[in-house]
Every structure is written in structure tokens, then in C-alpha cells.
C-alpha atoms as a PDB file:
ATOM      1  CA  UNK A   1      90.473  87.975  63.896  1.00  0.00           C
ATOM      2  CA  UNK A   2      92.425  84.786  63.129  1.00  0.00           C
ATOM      3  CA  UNK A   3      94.945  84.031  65.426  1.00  0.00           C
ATOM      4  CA  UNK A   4      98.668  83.045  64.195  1.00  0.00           C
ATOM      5  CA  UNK A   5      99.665  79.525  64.967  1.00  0.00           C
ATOM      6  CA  UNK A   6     103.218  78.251  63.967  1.00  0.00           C
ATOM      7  CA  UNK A   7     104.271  74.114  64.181  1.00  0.00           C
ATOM      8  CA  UNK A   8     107.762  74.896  65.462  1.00  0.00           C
ATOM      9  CA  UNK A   9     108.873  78.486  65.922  1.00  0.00           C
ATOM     10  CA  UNK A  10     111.560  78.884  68.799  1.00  0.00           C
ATOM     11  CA  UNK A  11     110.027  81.035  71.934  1.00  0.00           C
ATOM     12  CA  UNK A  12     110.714  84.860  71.723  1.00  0.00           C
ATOM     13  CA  UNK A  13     113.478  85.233  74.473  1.00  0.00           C
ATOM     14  CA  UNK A  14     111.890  85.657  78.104  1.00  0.00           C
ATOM     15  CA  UNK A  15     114.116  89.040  78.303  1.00  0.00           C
ATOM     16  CA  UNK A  16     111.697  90.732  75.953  1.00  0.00           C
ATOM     17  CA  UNK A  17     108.408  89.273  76.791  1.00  0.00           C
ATOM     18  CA  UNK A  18     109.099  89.860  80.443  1.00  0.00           C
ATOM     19  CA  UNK A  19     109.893  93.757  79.559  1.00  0.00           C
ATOM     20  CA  UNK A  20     106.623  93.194  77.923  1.00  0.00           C
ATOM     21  CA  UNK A  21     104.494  92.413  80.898  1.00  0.00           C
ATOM     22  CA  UNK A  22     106.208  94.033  83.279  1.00  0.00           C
ATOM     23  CA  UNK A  23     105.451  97.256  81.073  1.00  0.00           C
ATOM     24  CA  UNK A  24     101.846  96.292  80.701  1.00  0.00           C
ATOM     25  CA  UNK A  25     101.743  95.430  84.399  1.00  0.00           C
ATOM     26  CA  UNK A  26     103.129  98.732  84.973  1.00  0.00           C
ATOM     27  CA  UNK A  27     100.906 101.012  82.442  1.00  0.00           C
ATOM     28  CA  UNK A  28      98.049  99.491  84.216  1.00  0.00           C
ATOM     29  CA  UNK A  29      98.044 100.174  87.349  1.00  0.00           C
ATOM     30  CA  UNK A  30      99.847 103.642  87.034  1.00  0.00           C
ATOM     31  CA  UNK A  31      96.202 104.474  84.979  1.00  0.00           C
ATOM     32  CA  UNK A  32      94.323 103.106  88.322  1.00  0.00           C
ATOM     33  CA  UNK A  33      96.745 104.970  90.549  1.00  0.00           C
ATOM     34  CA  UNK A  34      96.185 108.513  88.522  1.00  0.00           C
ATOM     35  CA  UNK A  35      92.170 107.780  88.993  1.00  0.00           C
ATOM     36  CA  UNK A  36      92.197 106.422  92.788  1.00  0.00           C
ATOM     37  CA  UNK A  37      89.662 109.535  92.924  1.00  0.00           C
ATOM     38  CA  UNK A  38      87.194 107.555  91.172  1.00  0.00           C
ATOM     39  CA  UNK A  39      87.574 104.161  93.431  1.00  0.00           C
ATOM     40  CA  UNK A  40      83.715 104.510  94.051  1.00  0.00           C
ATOM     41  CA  UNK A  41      83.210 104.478  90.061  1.00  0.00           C
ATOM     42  CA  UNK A  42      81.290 101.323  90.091  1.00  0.00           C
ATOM     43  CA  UNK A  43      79.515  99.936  86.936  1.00  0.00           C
ATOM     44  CA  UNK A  44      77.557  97.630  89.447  1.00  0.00           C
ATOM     45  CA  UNK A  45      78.130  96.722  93.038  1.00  0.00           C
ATOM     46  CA  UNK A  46      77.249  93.450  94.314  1.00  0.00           C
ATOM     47  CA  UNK A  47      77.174  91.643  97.918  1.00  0.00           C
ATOM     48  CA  UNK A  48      79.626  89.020  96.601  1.00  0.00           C
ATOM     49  CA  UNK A  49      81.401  91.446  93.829  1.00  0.00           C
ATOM     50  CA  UNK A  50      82.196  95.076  92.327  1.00  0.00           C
ATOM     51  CA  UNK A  51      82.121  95.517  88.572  1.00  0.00           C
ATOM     52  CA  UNK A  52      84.754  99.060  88.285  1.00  0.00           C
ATOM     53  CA  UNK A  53      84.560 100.990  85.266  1.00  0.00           C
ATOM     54  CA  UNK A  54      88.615 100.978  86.197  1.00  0.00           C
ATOM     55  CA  UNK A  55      88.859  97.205  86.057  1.00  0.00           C
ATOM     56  CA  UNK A  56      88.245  97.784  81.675  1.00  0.00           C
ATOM     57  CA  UNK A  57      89.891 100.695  81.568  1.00  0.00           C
ATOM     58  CA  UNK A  58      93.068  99.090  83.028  1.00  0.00           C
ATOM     59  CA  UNK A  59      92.620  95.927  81.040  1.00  0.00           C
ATOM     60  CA  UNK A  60      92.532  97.999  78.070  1.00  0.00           C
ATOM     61  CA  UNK A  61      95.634  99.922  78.774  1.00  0.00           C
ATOM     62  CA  UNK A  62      97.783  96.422  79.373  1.00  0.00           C
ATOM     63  CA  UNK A  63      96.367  95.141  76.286  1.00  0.00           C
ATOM     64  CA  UNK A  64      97.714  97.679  73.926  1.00  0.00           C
ATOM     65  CA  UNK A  65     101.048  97.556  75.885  1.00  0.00           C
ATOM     66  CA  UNK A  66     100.674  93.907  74.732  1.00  0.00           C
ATOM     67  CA  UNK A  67      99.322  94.652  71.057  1.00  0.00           C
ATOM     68  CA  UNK A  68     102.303  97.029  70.646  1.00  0.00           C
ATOM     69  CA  UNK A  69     105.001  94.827  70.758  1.00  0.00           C
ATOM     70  CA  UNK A  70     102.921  91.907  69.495  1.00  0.00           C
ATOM     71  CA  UNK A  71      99.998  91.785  67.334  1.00  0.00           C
ATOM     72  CA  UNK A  72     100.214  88.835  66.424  1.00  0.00           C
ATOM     73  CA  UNK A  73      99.302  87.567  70.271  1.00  0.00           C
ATOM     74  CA  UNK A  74      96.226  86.944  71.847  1.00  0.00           C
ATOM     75  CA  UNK A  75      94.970  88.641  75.019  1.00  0.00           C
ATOM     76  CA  UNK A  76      92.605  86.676  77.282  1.00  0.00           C
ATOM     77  CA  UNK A  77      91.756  88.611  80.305  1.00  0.00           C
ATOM     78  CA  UNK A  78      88.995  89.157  83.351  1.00  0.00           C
ATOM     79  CA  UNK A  79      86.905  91.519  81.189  1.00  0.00           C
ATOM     80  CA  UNK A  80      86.611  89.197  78.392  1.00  0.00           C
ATOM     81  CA  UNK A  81      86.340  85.996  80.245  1.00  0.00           C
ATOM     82  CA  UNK A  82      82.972  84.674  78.587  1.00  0.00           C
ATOM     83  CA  UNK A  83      85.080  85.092  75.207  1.00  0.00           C
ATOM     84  CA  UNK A  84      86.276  81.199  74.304  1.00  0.00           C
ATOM     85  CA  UNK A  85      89.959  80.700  75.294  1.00  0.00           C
ATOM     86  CA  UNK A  86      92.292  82.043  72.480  1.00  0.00           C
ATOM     87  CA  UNK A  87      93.957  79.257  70.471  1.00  0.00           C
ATOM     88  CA  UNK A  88      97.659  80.650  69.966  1.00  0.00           C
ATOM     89  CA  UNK A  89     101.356  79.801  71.057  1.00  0.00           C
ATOM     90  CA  UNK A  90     101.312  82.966  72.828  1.00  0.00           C
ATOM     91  CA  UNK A  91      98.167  83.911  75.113  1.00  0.00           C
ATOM     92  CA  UNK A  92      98.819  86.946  77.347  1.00  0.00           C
ATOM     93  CA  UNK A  93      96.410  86.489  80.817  1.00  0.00           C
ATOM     94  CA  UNK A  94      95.629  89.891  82.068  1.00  0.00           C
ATOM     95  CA  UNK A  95      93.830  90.445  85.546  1.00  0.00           C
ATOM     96  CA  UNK A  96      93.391  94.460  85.990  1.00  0.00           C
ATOM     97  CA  UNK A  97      92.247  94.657  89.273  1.00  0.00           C
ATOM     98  CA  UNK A  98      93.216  91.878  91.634  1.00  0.00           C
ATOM     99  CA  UNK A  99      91.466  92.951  94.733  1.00  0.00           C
ATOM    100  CA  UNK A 100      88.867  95.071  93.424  1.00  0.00           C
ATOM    101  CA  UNK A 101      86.897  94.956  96.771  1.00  0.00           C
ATOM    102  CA  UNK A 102      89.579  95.892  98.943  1.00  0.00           C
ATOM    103  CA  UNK A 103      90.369  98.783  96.234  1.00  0.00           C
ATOM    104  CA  UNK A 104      86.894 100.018  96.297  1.00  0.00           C
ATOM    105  CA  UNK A 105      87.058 100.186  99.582  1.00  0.00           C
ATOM    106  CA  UNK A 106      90.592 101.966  99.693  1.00  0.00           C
ATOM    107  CA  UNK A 107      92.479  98.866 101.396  1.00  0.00           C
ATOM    108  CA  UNK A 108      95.590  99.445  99.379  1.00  0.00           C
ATOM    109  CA  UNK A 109      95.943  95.390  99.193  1.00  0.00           C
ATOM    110  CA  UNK A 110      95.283  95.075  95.073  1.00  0.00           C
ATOM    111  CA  UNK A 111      97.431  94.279  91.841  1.00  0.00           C
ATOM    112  CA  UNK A 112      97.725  94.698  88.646  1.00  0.00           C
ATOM    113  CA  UNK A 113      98.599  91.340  87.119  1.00  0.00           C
ATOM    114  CA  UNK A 114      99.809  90.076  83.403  1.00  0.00           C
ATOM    115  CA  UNK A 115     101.230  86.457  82.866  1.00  0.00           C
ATOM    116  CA  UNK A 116     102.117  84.925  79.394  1.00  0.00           C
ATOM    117  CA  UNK A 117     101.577  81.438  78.351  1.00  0.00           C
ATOM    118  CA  UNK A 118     103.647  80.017  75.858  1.00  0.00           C
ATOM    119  CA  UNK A 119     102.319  76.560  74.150  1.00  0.00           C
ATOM    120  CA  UNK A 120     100.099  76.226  77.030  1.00  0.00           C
ATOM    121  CA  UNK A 121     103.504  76.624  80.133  1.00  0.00           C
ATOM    122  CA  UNK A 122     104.115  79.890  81.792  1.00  0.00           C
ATOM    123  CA  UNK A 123     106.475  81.701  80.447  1.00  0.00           C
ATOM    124  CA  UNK A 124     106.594  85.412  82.224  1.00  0.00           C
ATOM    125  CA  UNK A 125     104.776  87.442  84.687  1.00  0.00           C
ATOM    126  CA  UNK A 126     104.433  90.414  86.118  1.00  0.00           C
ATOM    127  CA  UNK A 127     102.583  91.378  89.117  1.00  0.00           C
ATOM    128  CA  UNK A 128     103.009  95.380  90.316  1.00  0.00           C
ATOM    129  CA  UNK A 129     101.152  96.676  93.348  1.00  0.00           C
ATOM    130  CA  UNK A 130     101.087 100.113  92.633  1.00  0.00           C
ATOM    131  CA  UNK A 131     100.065 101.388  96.617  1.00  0.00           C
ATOM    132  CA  UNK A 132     103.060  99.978  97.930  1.00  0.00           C
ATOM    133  CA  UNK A 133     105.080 100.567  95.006  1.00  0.00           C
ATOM    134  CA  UNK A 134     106.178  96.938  93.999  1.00  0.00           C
ATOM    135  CA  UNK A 135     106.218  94.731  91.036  1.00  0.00           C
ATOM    136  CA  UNK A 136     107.367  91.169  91.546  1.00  0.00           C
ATOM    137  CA  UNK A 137     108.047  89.682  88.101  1.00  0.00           C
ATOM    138  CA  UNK A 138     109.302  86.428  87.137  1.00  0.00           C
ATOM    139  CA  UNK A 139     110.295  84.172  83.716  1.00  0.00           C
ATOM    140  CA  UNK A 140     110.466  80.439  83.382  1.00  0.00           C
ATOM    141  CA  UNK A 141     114.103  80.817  83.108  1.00  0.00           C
ATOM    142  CA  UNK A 142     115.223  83.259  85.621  1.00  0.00           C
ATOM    143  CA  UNK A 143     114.709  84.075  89.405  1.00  0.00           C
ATOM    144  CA  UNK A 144     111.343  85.712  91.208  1.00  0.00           C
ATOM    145  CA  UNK A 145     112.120  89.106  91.762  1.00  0.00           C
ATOM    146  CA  UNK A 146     110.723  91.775  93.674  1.00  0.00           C
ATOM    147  CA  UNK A 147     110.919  95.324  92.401  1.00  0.00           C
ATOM    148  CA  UNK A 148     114.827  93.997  91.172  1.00  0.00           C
ATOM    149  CA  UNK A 149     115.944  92.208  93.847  1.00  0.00           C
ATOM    150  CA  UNK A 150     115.715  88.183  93.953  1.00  0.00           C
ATOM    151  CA  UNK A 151     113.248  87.004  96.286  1.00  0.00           C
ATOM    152  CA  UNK A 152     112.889  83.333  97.641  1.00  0.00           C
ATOM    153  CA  UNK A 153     110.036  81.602  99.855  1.00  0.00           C
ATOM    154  CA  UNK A 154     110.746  80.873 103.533  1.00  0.00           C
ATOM    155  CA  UNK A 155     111.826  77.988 105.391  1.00  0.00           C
ATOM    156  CA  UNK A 156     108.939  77.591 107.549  1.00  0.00           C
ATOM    157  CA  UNK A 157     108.445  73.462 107.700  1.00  0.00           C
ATOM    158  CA  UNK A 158     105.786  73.073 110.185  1.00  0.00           C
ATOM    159  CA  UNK A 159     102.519  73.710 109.495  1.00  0.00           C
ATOM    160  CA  UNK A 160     101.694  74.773 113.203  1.00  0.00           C
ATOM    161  CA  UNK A 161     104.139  77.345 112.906  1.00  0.00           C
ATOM    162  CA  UNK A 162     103.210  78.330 109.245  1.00  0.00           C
ATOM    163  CA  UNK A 163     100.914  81.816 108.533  1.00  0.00           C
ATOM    164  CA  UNK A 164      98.611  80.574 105.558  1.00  0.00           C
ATOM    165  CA  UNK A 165      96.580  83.053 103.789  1.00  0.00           C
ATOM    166  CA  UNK A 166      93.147  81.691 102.239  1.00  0.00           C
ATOM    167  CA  UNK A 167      90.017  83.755 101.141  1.00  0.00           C
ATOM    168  CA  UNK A 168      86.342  84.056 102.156  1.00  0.00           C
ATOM    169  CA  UNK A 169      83.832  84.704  99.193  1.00  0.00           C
ATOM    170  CA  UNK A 170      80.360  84.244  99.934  1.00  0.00           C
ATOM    171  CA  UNK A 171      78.409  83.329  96.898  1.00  0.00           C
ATOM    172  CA  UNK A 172      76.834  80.651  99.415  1.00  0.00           C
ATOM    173  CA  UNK A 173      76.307  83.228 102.247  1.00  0.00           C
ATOM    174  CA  UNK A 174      80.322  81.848 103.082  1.00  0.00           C
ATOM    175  CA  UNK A 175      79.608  78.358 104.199  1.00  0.00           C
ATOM    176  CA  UNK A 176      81.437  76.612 101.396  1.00  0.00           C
ATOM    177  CA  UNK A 177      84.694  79.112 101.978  1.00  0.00           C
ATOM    178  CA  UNK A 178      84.118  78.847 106.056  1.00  0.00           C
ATOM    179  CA  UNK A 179      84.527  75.048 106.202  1.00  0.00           C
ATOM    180  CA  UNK A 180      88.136  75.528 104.599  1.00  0.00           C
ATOM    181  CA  UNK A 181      88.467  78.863 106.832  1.00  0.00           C
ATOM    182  CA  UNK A 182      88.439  76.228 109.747  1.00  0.00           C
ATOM    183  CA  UNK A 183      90.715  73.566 108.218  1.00  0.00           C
ATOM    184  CA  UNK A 184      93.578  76.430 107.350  1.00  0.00           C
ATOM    185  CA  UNK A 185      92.583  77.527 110.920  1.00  0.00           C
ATOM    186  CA  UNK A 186      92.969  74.246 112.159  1.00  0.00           C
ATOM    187  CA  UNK A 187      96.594  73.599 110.628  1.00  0.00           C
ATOM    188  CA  UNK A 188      98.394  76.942 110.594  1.00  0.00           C
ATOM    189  CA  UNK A 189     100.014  78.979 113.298  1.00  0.00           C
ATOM    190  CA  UNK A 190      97.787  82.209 112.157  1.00  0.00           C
ATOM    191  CA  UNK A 191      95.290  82.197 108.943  1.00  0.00           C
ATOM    192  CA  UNK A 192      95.070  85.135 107.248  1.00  0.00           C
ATOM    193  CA  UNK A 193      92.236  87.032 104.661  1.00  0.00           C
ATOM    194  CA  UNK A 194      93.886  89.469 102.919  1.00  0.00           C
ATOM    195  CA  UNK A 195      91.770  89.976 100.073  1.00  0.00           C
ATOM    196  CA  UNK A 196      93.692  89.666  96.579  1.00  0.00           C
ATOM    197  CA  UNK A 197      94.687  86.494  95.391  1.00  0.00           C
ATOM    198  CA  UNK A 198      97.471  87.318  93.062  1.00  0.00           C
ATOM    199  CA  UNK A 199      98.996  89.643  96.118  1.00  0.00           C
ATOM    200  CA  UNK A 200      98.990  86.188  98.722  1.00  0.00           C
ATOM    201  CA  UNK A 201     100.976  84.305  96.389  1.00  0.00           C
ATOM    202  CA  UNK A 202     103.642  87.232  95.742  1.00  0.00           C
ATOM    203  CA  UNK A 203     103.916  87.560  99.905  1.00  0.00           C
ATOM    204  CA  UNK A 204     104.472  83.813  99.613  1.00  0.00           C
ATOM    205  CA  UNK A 205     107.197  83.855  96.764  1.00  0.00           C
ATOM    206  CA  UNK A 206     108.471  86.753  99.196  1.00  0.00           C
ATOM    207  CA  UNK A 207     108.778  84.521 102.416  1.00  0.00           C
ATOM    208  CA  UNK A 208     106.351  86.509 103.975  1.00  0.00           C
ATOM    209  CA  UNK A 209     103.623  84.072 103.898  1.00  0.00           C
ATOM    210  CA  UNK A 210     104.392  80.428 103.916  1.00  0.00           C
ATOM    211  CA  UNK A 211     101.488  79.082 101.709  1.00  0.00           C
ATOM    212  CA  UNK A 212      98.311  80.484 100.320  1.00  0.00           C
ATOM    213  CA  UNK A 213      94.709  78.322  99.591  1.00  0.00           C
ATOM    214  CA  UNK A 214      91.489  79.141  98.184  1.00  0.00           C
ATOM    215  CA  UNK A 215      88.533  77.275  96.970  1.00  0.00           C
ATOM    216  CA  UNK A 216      87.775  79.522  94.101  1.00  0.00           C
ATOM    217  CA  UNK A 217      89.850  81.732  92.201  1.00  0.00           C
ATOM    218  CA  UNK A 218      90.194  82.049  88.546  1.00  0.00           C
ATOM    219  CA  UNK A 219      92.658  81.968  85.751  1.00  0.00           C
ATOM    220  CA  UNK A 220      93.721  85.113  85.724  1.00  0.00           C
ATOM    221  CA  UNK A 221      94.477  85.436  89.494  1.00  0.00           C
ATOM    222  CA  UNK A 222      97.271  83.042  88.996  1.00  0.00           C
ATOM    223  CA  UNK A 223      98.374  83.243  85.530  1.00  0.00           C
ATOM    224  CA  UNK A 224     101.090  85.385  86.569  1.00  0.00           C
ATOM    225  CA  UNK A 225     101.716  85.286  90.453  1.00  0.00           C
ATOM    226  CA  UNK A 226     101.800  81.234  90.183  1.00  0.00           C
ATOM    227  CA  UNK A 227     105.044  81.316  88.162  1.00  0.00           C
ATOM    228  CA  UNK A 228     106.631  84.016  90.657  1.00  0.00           C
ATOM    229  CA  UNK A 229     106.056  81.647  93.668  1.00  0.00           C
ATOM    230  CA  UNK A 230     107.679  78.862  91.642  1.00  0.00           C
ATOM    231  CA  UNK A 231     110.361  80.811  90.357  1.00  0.00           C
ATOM    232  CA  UNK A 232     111.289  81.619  94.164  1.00  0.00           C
ATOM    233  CA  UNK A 233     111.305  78.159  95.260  1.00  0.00           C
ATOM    234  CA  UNK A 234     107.605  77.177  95.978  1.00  0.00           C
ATOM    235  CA  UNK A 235     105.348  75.180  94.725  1.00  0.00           C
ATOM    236  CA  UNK A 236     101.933  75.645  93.109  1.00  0.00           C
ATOM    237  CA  UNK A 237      99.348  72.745  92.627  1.00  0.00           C
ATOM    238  CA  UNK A 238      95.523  73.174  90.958  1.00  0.00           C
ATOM    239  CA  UNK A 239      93.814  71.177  93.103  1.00  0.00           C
ATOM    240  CA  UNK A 240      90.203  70.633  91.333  1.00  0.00           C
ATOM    241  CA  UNK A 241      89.446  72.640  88.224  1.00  0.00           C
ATOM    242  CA  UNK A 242      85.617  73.780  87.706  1.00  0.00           C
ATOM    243  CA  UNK A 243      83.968  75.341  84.652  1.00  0.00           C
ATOM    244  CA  UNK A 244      84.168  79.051  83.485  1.00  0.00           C
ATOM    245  CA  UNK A 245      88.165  78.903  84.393  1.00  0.00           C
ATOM    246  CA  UNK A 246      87.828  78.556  87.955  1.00  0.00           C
ATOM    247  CA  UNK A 247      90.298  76.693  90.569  1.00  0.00           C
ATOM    248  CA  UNK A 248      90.749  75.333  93.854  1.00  0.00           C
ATOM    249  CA  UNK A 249      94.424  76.841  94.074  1.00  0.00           C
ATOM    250  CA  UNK A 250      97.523  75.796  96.679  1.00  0.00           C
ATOM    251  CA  UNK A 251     100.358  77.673  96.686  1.00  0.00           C
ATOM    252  CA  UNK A 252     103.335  76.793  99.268  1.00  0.00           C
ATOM    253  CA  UNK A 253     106.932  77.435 100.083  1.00  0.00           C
ATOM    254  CA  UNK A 254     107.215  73.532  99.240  1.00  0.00           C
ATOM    255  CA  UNK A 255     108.003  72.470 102.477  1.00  0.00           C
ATOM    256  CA  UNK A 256     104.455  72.916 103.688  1.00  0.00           C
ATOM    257  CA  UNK A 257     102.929  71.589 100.558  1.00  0.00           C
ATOM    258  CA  UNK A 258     101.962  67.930 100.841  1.00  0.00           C
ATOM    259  CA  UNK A 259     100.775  68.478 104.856  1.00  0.00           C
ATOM    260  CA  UNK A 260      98.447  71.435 103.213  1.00  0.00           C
ATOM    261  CA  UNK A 261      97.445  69.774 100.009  1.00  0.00           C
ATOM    262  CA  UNK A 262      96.646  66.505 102.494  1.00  0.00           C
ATOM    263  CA  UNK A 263      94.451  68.295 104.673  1.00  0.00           C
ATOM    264  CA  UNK A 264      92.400  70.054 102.313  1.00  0.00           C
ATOM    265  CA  UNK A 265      92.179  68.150  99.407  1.00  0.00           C
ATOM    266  CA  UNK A 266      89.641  66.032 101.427  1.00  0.00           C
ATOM    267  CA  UNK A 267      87.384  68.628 101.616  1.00  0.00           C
ATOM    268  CA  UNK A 268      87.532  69.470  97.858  1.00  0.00           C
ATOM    269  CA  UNK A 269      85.429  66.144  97.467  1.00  0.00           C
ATOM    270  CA  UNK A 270      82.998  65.812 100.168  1.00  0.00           C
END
């Protein structure tokens, strides 16, 4: 249908569209959390990916959170990505299942995630990891927060001495994500794989990691989680943008962030 578009209108206030997303955040994964007996209910399963019957379901139930309280917004999310970006003032970016692998597999390392852009600048997110019970939420005008509480990055200003988490996918067999494996390897106390994008950048808004990289994540793994780690201090860079919504994505406590983005940017352009 026809999107609304106004010239001028004054942004809703963040304290309702953050109940918003942190509702839809919430719906969703409480609907994967009532079904973790059908983790294995796969609509295909590939070496590099699973497709979960859960991963619609749960988009579904955060969009009509959304629709709810707005039906005049658009909804862009990972089960509609082929769809052509919405043109509105207000696009809600839903991932379902951040970490689908590691939930298929029963690593309880997966999110549910829902950001908001307003006029094309984050406005709120909402990130709730419903295995270990926490939601880290966050609007353009208020603090990071982790299930209430204000969070903030660390302090850590040495890379050496920094724990960096960075992924691994292998759509070529892993070489392209192993040669920035090394460099993280190369530059950080410990690396780290933990599997779920939008999960690494909360543990770094949390001070619990001091950056995060990866080569190739999408739109919807940051839409949300980006805006938490800035909210708590960090800072978040897209380093090279590709088609089909797809980034080469830094995330740092800010201290780290110019030795990181230095060190790896080189390898973004071989």
C-alpha cells in the first residue's frame, strides 16, 4: 500500500516508539522461547545458512506489535529483504532471529532485534535475548540500557589488551572471513566468534567486549544494536557498503576505534 510521507511533522517522542520496539522485541522472542521445541523446524538448512519456519513467525509477531501502534509505518525486515526499501519517515528494521545457527543448534547466543529509523537516523532500538533474559534498548536521546539499568562501554585503550569479537561465514569455504580472523587475531588480546551479530555489539555497549568487526553483516543486524553501542559511549563506523544491504561493520568502545578501523580497513580493498 502507499506509504505516508509528511514534509515537516515533528518526531513521535522516543518514550513511545521505544515502548514500541521494546514490546515488539519482546513479543518476538517470547513466541521463539514458547516453541524452542521446534528449534530443528527448518524450512531449509544450508552449509552457510538455516532458513527457520520461526525466523517468519517471529517477524510476523514484531510486525503487528509495530502495525498496532502505527499503521501508518513501514516494516522492512530479514524475511522481506528482496522487497525494495520502504520510502517513509518512519521505517521499523526487524531482525527475528539474530543467531539463527547457534539457535538451531541450541547455543543460547541469539536475539530478537527491532530498530526504528526516523528520516533515515536511528531513532530507537531494542534488542532482547530471551535465553539469558535481557533486553538492551536504547533511543537517540537517552542512555543504552540493559534490562533497566544504564550500561556504558569499557575503558580498554590498547588494542593488545582489547577482546574483539568478529565472525566467520563461509560462503567462500571461509577464506575471505579467515584473512580478517588473522588481522583481529593479530591486534587483540583474545578474538572471539560468538555467533550473532546484533548480540557482539550489545556485549560491547555492555563493556564486556571492547569492539566487534565483521566483513559481512546486513541491515538488520545493526539497525538496532548499532544505536545501543553508541548510546553507551562507543562508536560505530560502516566501513564498505555492498549490494542487497550488506556491510563491512566496526563497532568499538571508541578508544579502540581508529587502531581497529586502521588495521582492517586495508583489507576491505585488497
Amino acid at each position: 500500500r502507499t506509504q505516508h510521507r509528511s514534509a515537516d511533522s515533528p518526531m513521535i517522542p522516543t518514550t513511545q516508539l521505544q515502548a514500541v520496539a521494546t514490546l515488539a522485541a519482546r513479543r518476538a522472542g517470547e513466541h521463539v522461547l514458547a516453541n524452542l521445541h521446534r528449534r530443528g523446524d527448518a524450512n531449509s538448512i544450508l552449509r552457510t545458512d538455516v532458513k527457520h519456519k520461526l525466523d517468519v513467525e517471529a517477524q510476523e509477531t514484531a510486525a503487528a506489535v509495530i502495525r498496532a501502534a502505527y499503521p501508518d509505518h513501514a516494516v522492512f525486515g530479514e524475511e522481506t529483504c528482496e522487497e525494495p526499501f520502504p520510502e517513509n519517515d518512519y521505517v521499523w528494521i526487524v531482525d527475528p532471529i539474530d543467531g539463527t545457527i547457534n539457535f538451531f543448534h541450541g547455543l543460547p547466543w541469539w536475539c530478537c532485534s527491532v530498530g526504528l529509523r526516523h528520516k533515515g537516523r536511528s531513532a530507537v532500538g531494542a534488542v532482547f535475548i530471551p535465553e539469558m533474559g535481557q533486553m538492551y534498548e536504547a533511543a537517540c536521546d537517552g542512555p543504552a540500557l540493559c534490562n533497566g539499568a544504564p550500561i556504558r562501554v569499557s575503558e580498554t585503550d590498547r588494542p593488545e589488551l582489547a577482546m574483539l569479537a568478529t565472525g566467520a561465514d563461509k560462503w567462500d569455504l571461509g577464506e575471505h572471513a579467515f584473512r580478517f580472523m588473522r588481522k583481529v587475531s593479530e591486534i587483540a588480546q583474545r578474538p572471539r566468534i560468538l555467533g550473532a551479530a546484533a548480540v557482539d555489539m550489545c556485549l560491547v555497549a555492555a563493556g564486556k567486549l571492547d569492539g566487534y568487526f565483521e566483513s559481512g553483516i546486513y541491515l538488520w543486524d545493526m539497525a538496532a544494536a548499532a544505536l545501543i553501542v553508541e548510546r553507551a559511549g562507543g562508536r560505530c563506523e560502516i566501513l564498505k557498503s555492498y549490494p542487497g544491504h550488506r556491510l563491512s561493520f566496526l563497532a568499538t568502545n571508541g578508544r579502540l576505534h581508529d587502531a581497529c578501523r586502521n588495521a582492517l580497513l586495508p583489507l576491505l580493498n585488497p
